[in-house]
C-alpha atoms as a PDB file:
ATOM      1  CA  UNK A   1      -0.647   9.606   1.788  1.00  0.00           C
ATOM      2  CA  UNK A   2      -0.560   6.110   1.232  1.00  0.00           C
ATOM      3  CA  UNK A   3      -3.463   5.996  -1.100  1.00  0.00           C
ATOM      4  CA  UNK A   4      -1.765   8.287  -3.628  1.00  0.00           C
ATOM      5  CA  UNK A   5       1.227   6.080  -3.312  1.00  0.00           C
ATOM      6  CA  UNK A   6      -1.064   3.103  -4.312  1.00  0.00           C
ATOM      7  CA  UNK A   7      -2.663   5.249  -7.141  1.00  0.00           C
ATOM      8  CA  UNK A   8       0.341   6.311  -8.666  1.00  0.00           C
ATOM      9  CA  UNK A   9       1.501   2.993  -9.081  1.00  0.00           C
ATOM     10  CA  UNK A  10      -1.025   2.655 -11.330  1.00  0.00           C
ATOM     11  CA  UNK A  11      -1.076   5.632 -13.289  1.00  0.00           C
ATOM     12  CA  UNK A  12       2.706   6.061 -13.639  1.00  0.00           C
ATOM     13  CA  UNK A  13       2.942   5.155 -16.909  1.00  0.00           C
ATOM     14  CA  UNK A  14       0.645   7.444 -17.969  1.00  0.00           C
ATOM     15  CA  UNK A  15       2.421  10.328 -19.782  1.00  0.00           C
ATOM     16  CA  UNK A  16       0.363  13.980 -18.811  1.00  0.00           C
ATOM     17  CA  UNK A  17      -2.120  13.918 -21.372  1.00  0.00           C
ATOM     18  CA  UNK A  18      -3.382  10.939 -20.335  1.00  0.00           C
ATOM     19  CA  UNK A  19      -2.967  11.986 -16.800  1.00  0.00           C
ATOM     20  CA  UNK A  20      -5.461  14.727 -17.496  1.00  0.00           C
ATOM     21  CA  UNK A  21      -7.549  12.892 -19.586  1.00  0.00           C
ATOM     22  CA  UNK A  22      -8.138  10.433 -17.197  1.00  0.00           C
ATOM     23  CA  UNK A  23      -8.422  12.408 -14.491  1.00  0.00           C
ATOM     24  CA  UNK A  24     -11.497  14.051 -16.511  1.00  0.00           C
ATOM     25  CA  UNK A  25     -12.991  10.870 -16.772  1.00  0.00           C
ATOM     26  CA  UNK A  26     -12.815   9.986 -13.004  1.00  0.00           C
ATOM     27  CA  UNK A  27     -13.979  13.755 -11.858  1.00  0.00           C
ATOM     28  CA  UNK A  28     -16.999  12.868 -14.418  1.00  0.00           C
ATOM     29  CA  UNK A  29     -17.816   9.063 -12.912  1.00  0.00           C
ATOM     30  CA  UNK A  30     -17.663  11.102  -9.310  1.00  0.00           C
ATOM     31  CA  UNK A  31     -20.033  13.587 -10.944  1.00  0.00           C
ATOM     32  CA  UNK A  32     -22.354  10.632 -11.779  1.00  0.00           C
ATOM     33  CA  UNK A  33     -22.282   8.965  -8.524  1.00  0.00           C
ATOM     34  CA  UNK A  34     -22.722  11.977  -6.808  1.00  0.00           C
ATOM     35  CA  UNK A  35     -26.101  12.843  -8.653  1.00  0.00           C
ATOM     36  CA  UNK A  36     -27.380   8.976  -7.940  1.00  0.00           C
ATOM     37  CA  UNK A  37     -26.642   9.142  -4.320  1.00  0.00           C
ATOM     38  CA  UNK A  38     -28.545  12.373  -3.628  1.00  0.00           C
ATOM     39  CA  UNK A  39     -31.203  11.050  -5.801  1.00  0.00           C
ATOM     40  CA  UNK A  40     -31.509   7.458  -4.112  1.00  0.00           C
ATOM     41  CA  UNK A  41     -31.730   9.317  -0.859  1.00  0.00           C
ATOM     42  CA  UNK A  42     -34.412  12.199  -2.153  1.00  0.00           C
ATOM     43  CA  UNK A  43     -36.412   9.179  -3.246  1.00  0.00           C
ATOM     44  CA  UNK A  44     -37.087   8.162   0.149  1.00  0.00           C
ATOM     45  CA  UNK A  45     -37.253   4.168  -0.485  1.00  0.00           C
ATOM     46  CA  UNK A  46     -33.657   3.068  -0.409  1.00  0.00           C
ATOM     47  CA  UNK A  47     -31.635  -0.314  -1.046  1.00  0.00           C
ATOM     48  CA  UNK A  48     -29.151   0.336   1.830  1.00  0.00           C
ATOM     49  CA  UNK A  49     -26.913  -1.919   0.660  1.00  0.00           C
ATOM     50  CA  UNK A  50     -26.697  -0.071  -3.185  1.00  0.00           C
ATOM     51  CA  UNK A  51     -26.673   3.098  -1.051  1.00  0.00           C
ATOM     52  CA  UNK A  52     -23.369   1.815   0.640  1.00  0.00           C
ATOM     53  CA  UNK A  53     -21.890   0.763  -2.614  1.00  0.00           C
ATOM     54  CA  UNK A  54     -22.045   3.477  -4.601  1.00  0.00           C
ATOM     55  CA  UNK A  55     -20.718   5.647  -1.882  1.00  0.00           C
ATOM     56  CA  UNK A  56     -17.385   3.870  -1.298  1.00  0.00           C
ATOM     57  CA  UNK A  57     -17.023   3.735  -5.303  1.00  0.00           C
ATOM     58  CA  UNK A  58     -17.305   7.374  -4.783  1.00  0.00           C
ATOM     59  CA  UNK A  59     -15.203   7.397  -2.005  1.00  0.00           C
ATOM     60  CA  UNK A  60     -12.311   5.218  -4.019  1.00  0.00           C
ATOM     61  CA  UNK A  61     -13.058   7.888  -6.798  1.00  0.00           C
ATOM     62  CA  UNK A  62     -11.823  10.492  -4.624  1.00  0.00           C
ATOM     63  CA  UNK A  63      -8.817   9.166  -3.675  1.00  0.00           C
ATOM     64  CA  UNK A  64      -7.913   8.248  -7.359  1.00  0.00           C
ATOM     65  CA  UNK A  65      -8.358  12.013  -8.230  1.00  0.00           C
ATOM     66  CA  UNK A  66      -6.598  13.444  -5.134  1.00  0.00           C
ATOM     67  CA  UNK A  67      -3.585  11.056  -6.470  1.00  0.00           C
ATOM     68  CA  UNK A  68      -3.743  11.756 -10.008  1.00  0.00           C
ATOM     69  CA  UNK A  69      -3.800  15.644  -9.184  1.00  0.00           C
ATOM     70  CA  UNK A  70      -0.597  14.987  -6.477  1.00  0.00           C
ATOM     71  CA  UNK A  71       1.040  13.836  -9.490  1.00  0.00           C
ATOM     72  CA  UNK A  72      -0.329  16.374 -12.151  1.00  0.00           C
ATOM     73  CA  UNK A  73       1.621  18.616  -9.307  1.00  0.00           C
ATOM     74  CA  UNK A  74       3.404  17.796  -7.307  1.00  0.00           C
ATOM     75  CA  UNK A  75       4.428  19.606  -3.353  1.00  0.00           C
ATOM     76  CA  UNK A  76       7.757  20.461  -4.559  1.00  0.00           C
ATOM     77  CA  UNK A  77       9.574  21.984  -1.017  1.00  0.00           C
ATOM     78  CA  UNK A  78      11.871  24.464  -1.470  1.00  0.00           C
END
């Protein structure tokens, strides 16, 4: 996965505490996101364009978390 590749890079230095920490953080700002873009669509008058935004941030949110929890643990092959 070449997002988690990307990710990675940017949370290597991170030692596992931090790693979880952080990955609490990002599962919360999904969380958030999540509750705004069913509520912006319940409310039935939309800005598309805010709409769009907040679901790629949520989007880009997922894809930190998948590669923060690849390397939390990692697919070790044996």
């Amino acid at each position: 996965m070449q997002s988690a590749q990307v990710f990675g890079c940017m949370f290597g230095d991170l030692d596992e505490d931090a790693l979880v920490a952080k990955l609490a953080e990002l599962r919360r700002e999904h969380r958030t996101l999540d509750a705004e873009v069913r509520a912006a669509q319940e409310c039935g008058v939309v800005d598309q364009l805010k709409l769009v935004r907040l679901k790629r941030r949520k989007l880009m949110l997922k894809d930190m978390i998948f590669a923060l929890e690849d390397q939390l643990n990692p697919d070790i092959i044996a």
